[in-house]
Protein backbone atom coordinates (compact mmCIF):
# COMPACT_ATOMS: atom_id res chain seq x y z
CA UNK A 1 121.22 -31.69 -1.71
CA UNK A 2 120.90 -28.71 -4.28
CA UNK A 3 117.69 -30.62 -5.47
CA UNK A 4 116.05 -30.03 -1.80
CA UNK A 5 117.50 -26.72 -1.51
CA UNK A 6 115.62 -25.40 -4.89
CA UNK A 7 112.32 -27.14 -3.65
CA UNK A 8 113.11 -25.34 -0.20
CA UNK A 9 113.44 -21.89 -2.00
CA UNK A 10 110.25 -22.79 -4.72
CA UNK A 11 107.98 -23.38 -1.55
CA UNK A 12 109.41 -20.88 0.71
CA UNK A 13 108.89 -18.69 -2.45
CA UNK A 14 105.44 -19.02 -3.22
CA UNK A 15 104.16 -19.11 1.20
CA UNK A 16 105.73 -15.38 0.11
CA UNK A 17 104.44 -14.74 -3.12
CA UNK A 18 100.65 -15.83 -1.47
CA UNK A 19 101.00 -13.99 1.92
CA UNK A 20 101.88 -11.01 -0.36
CA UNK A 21 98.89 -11.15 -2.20
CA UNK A 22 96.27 -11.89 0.46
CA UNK A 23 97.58 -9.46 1.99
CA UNK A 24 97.05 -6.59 -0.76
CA UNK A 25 93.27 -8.29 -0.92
CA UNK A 26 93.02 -8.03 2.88
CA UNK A 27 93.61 -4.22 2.53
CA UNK A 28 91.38 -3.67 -0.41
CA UNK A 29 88.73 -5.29 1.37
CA UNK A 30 89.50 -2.81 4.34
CA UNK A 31 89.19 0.04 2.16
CA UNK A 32 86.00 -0.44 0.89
CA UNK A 33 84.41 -0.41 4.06
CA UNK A 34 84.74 3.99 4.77
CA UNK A 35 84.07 3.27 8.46
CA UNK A 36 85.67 0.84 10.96
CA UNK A 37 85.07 0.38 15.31
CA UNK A 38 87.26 -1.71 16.94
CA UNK A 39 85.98 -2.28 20.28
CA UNK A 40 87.94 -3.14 23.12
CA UNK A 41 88.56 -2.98 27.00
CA UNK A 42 87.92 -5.88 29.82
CA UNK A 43 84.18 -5.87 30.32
CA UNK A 44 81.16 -4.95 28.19
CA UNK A 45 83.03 -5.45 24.98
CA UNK A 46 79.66 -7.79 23.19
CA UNK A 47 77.53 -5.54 24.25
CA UNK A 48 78.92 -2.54 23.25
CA UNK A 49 79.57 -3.98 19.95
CA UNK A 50 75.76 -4.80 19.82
CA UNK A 51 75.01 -1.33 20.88
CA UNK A 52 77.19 0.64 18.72
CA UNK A 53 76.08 -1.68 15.70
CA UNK A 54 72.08 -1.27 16.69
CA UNK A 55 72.64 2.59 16.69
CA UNK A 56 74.39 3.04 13.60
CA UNK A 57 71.45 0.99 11.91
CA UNK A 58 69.13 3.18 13.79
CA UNK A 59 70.79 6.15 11.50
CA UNK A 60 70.42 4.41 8.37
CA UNK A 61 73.72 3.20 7.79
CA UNK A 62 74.77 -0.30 6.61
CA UNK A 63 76.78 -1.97 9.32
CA UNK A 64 77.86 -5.75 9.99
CA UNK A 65 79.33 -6.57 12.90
CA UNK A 66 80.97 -9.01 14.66
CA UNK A 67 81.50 -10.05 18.33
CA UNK A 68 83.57 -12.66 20.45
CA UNK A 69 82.07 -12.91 23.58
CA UNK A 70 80.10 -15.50 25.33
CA UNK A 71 79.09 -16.93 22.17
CA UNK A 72 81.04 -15.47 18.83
CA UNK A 73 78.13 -14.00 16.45
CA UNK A 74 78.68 -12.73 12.87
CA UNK A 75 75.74 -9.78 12.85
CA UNK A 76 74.23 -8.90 9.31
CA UNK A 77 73.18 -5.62 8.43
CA UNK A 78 69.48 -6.49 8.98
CA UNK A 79 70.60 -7.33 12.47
CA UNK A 80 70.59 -11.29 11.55
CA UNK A 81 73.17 -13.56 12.98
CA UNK A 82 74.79 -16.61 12.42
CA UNK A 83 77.55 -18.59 14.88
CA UNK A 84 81.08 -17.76 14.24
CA UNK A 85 82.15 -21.70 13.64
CA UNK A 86 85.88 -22.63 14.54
CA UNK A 87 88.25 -25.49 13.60
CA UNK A 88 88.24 -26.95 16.78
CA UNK A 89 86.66 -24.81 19.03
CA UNK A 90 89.91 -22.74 19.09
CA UNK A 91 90.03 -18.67 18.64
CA UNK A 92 92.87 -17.74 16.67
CA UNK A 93 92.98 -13.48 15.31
CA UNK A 94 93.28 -14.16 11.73
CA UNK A 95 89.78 -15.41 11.71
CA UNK A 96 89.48 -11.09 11.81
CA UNK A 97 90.38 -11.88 8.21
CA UNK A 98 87.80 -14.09 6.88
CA UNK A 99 85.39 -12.12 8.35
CA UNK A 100 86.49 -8.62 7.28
CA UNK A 101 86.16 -10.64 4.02
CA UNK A 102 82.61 -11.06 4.37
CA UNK A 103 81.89 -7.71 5.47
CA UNK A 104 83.49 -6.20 3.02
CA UNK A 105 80.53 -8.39 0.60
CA UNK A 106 77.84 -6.25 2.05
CA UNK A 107 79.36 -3.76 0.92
CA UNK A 108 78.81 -1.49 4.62
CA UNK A 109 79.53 1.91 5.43
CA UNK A 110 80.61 0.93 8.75
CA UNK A 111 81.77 -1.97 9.97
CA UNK A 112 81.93 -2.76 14.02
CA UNK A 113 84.28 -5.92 15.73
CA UNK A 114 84.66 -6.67 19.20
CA UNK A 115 88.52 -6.92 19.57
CA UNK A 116 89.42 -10.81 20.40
CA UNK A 117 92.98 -10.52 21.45
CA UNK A 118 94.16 -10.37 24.62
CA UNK A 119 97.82 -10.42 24.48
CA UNK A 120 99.54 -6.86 24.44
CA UNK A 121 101.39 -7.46 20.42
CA UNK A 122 98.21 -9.39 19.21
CA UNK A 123 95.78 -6.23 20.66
CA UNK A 124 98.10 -4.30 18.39
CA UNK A 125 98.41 -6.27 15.02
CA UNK A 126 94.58 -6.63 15.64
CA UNK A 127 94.35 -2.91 15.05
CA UNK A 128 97.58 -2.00 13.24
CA UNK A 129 97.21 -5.11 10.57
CA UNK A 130 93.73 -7.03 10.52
CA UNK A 131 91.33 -3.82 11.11
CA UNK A 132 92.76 -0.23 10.91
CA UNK A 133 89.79 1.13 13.00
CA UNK A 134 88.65 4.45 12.37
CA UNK A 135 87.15 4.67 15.53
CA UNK A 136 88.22 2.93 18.64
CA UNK A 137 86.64 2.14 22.03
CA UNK A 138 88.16 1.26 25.07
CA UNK A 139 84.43 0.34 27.61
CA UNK A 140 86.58 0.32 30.80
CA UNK A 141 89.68 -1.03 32.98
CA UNK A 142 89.56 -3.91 34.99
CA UNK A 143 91.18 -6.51 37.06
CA UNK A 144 91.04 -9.47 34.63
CA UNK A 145 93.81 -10.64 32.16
CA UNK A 146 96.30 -10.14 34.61
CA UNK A 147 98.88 -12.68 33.54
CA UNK A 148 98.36 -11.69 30.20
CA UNK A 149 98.41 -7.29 30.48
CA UNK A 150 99.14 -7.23 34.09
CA UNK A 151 100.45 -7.49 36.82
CA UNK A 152 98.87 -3.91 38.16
CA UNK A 153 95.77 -2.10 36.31
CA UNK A 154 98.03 0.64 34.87
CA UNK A 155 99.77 -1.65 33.09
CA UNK A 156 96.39 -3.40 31.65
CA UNK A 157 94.93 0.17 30.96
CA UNK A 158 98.56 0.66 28.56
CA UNK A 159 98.41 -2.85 27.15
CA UNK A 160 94.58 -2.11 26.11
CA UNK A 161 95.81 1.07 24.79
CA UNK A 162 97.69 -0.26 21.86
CA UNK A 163 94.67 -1.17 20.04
CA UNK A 164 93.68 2.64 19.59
CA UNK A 165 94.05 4.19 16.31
CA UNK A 166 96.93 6.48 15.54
CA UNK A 167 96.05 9.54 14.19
CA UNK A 168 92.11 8.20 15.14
CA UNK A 169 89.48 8.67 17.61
CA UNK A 170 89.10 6.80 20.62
CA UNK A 171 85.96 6.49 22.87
CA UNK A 172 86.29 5.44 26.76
CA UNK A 173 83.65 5.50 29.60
CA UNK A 174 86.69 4.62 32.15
CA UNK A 175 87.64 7.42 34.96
CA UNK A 176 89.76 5.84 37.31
CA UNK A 177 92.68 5.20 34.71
CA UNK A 178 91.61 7.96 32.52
CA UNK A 179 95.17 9.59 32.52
CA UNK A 180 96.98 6.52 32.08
CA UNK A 181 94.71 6.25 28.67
CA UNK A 182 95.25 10.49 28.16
CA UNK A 183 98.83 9.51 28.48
CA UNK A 184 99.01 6.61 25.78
CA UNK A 185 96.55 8.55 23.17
CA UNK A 186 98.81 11.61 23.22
CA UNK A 187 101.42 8.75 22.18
CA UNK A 188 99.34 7.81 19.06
CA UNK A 189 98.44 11.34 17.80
CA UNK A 190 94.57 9.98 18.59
CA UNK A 191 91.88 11.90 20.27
CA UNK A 192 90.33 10.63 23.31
CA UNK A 193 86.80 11.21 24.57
CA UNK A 194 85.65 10.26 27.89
CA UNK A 195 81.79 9.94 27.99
CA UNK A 196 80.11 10.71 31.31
CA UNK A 197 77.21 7.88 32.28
CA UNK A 198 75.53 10.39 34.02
CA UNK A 199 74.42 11.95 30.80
CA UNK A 200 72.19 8.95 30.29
CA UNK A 201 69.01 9.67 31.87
CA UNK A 202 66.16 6.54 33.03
CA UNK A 203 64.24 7.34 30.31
CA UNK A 204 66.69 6.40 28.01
CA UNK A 205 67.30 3.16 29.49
CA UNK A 206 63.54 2.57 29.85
CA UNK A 207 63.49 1.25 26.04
CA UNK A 208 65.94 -1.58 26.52
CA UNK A 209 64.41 -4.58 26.92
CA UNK A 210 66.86 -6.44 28.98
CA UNK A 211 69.51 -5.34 31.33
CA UNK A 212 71.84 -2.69 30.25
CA UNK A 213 74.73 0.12 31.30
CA UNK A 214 74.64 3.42 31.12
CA UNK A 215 78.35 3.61 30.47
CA UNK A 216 77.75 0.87 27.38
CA UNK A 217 74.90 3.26 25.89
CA UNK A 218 77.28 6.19 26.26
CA UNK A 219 79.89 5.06 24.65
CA UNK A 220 77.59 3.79 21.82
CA UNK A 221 76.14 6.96 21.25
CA UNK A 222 79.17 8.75 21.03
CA UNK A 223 80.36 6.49 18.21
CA UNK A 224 76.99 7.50 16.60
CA UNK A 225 77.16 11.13 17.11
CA UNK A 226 81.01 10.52 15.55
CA UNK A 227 79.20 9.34 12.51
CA UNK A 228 76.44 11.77 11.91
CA UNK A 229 73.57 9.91 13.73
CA UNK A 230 70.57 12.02 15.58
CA UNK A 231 70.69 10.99 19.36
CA UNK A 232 67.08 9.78 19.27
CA UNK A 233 67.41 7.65 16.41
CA UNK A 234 70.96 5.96 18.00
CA UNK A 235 68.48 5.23 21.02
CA UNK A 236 66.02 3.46 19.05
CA UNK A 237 68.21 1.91 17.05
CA UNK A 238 70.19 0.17 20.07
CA UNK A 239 66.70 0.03 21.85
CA UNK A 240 65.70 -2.60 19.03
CA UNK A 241 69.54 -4.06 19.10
CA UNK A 242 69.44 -8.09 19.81
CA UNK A 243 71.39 -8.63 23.32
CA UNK A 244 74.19 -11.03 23.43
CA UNK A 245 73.73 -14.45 24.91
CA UNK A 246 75.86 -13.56 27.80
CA UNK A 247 73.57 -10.13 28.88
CA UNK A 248 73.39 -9.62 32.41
CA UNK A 249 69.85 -11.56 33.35
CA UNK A 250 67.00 -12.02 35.97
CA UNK A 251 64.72 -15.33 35.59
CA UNK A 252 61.85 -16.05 38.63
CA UNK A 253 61.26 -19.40 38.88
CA UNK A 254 59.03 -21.49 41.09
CA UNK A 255 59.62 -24.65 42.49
CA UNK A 256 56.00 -25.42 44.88
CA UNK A 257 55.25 -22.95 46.98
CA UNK A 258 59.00 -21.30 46.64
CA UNK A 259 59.96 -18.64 44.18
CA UNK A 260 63.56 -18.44 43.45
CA UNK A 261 64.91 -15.14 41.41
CA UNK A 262 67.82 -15.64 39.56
CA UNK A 263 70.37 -13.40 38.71
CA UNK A 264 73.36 -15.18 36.08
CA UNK A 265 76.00 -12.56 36.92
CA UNK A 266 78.77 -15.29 34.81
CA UNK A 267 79.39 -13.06 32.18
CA UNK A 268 81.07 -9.88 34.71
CA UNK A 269 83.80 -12.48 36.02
CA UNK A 270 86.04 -9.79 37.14
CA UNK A 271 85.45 -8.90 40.78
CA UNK A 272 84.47 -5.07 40.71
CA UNK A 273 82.08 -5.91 37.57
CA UNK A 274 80.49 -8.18 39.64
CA UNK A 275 80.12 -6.00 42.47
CA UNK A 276 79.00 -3.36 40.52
CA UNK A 277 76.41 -5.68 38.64
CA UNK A 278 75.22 -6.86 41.99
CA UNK A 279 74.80 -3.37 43.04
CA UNK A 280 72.79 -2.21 40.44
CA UNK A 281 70.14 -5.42 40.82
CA UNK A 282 69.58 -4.41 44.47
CA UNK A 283 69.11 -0.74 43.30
CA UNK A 284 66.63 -1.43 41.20
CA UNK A 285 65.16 -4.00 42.71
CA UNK A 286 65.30 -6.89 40.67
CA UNK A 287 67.02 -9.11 43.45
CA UNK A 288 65.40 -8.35 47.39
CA UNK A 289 66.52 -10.07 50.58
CA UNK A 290 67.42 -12.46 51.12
CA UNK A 291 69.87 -12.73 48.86
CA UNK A 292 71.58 -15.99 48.48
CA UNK A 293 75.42 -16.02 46.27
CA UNK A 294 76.43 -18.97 43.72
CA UNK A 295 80.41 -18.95 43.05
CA UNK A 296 81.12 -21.62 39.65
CA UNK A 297 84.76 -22.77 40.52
CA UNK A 298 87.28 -23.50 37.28
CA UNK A 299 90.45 -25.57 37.69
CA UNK A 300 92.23 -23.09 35.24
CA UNK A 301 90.77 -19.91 36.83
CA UNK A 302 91.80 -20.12 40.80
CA UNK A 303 93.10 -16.82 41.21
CA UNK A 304 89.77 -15.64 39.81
CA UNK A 305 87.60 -18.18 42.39
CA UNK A 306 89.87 -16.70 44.91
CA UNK A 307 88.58 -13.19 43.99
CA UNK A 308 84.94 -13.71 43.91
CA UNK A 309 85.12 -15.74 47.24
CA UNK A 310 86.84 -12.35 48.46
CA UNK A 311 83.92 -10.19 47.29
CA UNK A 312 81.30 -12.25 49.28
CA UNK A 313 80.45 -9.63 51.84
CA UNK A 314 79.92 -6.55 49.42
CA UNK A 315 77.32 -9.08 47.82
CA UNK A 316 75.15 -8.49 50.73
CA UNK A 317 74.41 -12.37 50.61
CA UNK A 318 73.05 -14.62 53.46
CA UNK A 319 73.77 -18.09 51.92
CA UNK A 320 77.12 -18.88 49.99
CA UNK A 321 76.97 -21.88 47.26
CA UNK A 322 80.16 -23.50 45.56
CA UNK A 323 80.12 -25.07 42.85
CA UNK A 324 81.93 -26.83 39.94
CA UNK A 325 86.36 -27.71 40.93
CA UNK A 326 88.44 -26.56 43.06
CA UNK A 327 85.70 -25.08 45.46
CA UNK A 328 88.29 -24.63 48.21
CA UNK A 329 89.73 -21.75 46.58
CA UNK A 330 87.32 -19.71 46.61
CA UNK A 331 86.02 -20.60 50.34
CA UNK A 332 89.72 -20.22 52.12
CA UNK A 333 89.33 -16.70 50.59
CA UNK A 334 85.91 -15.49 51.54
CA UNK A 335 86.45 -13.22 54.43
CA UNK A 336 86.45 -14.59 57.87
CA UNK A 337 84.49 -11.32 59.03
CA UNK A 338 81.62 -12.99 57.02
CA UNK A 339 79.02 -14.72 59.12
CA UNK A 340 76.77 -16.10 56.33
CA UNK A 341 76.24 -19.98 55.73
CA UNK A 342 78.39 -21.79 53.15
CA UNK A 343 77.52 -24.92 51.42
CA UNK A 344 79.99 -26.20 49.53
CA UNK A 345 78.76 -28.44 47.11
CA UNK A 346 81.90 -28.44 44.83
CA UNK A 347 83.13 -31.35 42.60
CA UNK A 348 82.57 -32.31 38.92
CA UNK A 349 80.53 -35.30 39.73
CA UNK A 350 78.25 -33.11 42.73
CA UNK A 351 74.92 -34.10 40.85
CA UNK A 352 73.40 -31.11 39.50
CA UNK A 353 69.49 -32.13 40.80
CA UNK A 354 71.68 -32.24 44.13
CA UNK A 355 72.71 -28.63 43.87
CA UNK A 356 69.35 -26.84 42.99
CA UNK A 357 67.86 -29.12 45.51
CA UNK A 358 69.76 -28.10 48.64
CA UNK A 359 69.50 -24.24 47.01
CA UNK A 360 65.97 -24.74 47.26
CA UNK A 361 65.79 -26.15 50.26
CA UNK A 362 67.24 -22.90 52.17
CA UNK A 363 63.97 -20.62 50.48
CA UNK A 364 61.72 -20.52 53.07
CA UNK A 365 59.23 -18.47 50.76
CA UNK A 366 60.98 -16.34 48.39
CA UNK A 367 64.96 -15.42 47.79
CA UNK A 368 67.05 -14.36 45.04
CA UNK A 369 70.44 -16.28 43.71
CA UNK A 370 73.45 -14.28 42.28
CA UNK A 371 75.62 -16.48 40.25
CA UNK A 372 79.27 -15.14 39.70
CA UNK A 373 82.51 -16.57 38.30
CA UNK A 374 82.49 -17.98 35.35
CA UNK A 375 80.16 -19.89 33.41
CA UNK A 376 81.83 -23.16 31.65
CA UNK A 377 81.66 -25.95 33.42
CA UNK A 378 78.91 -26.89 36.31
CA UNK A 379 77.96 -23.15 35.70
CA UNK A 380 76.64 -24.28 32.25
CA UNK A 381 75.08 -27.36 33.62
CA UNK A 382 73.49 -25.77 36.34
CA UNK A 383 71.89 -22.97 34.07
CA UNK A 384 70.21 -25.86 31.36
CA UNK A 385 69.01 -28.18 34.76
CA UNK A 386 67.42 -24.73 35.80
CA UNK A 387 65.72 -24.13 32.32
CA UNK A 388 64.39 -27.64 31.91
CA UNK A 389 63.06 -27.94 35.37
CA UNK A 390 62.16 -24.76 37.39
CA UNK A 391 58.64 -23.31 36.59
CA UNK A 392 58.73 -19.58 35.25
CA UNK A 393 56.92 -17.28 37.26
């Protein structure tokens, strides 16, 4: 018995001795790097990440960066990337180590990561432990995470909160909650700047090559401004900034003598990001009437089909599609007001070719698709069927 107790105390002994150490070389690696964004909030995160990292090399600084989005992406300082690979496909936060790690090999003056944590105590040891950010963002509040930071938005804006840096700077483009976030900054000691959207005028948004938001860029150039970089160089910089795979897109396809423009709206999988998104095509007239809506449904996300069957009618749509499992919850919550036509075509084993098909076969010349929810699943399948087959136009 003492035999097993002295091996118990050797092993228990040395799990110390090593967290000890790679702990000290976790910190060292964190000091070498003079600058350090954590970015966090519900939507936008990648792409502020991108932003903030493409404007900072627009100034001349060394930055890697690191996002967790739709696709995880491990950005060099010449604006390279490589997949973030995982031991089985699972995100865990202590990855945050290996790759501060890494950074901290390029030797950067700044170094920017998305914040991958979504639990309240894990948003904190995220900042507290793995980064230490100099400079925090929080892009916005929204309904999403409920379970997790919930149940009401105040109480996501304060569980968000706890990733801002005490004694630090913290950057948010949200309004609505802004006092809630006032409130919880005073808290930490840390400053908090709310950047206005309207500041951002067409022309800068002119040089991005795919779909942005002027709140994003905002916040972005704030950061910059934080860190000594000229305005028109953090706009060129974030102008030539690689999008993430999950960017807010239009495609035009053709399919005979129909043109179909689609609009993947999967990444916004809140319902007033989605809205909002939706919005903003119609404004500027990248989707016309008619406009025809695609919900993906997820057996693990039926609150969240729920909510973007209840948004139907602000999408301005005349045709509602349902896809992917359960589809009923989203249809038993679209609004009975709503006098559009539904299809549902839900089901994992609804043939693909059968989807696009009946979608098709409601153009009578020309009409654009929204897709909302959220992507995995018959969302993914759907996108790749639409790729291999539909004719660009």
């Amino acid at each position: 018995m003492s035999f097993l107790y002295t091996v118990f105390s050797i092993a228990l002994g040395t799990l110390l001795i090593a967290g000890v150490v790679e702990q000290r070389r976790h910190q060292r690696n964190l000091d070498s790097i003079p600058s350090r964004v954590l970015v966090n909030g519900i939507r936008g995160k990648s792409s502020v990440t991108r932003l903030c990292a493409g404007a900072l090399r627009g100034g001349g600084l060394t930055v890697v960066a690191k996002t967790t989005g739709t696709a995880a992406r491990f950005i060099h300082p010449d604006a390279t990337e490589e997949p973030v690979h995982r031991k089985f496909d699972i995100a865990n936060v202590v990855e945050q180590i290996g790759i501060v790690r890494r950074a901290a090999a390029a030797q950067p003056d700044v170094l920017v990561m998305e914040c991958m944590a979504v639990m309240p105590p894990l948003q904190e040891v995220n900042q507290t432990k793995l980064i230490q950010s100099t400079i925090g963002v929080l892009s916005n509040v929204r309904e999403d995470h409920l379970q997790e930071m919930g149940p009401t938005l105040q109480d996501v804006a304060r569980s968000l909160s706890r990733s801002m840096p005490v004694g630090g700077i913290c950057v948010t483009a949200e309004r609505d909650l802004l006092h809630i976030l006032q409130q919880e900054a005073d808290k930490r000691s840390c400053r908090l700047i709310a950047v206005d959207p309207d500041d951002i005028t067409d022309e800068d948004m002119s040089g991005f090559r795919h779909h942005s938001f002027k709140e994003n860029v905002a916040i972005s150039l704030e950061v910059a401004r934080l860190l000594g970089i000229p305005r028109d160089m953090a706009l060129k910089g974030m102008w030539q900034a690689p999008p993430d795979p999950g960017v807010l897109t239009v495609e035009s396809y053709r399919f005979g003598s129909k043109s179909l423009h689609f609009a993947n709206v999967f990444a916004a999988n809140d319902p007033r990001s989605t809205v909002m998104n939706v919005q903003e095509l119609i404004e500027r007239q990248q989707i016309q009437s008619p406009v025809f809506t695609l919900i993906n449904c997820r057996p693990d996300r039926v609150e969240r089909n729920g909510q973007m069957g209840e948004i139907v009618p602000e999408l301005l749509t005349d045709k509602l599609f349902v896809i992917g499992h359960p589809s009923k919850s989203a249809l038993v919550k679209v609004p009975s007001g709503w006098d559009g036509s539904v299809f549902d075509l839900g089901g994992a084993n609804f043939p693909v070719e059968d989807v696009l098909r009946t979608i098709v076969e409601q153009i009578d010349q020309e009409a654009s698709l929204v897709a909302i929810g959220n992507i995995h699943g018959q969302g993914e399948i759907l996108l790749r069927h639409l790729e291999r087959t539909g004719v660009p136009c």
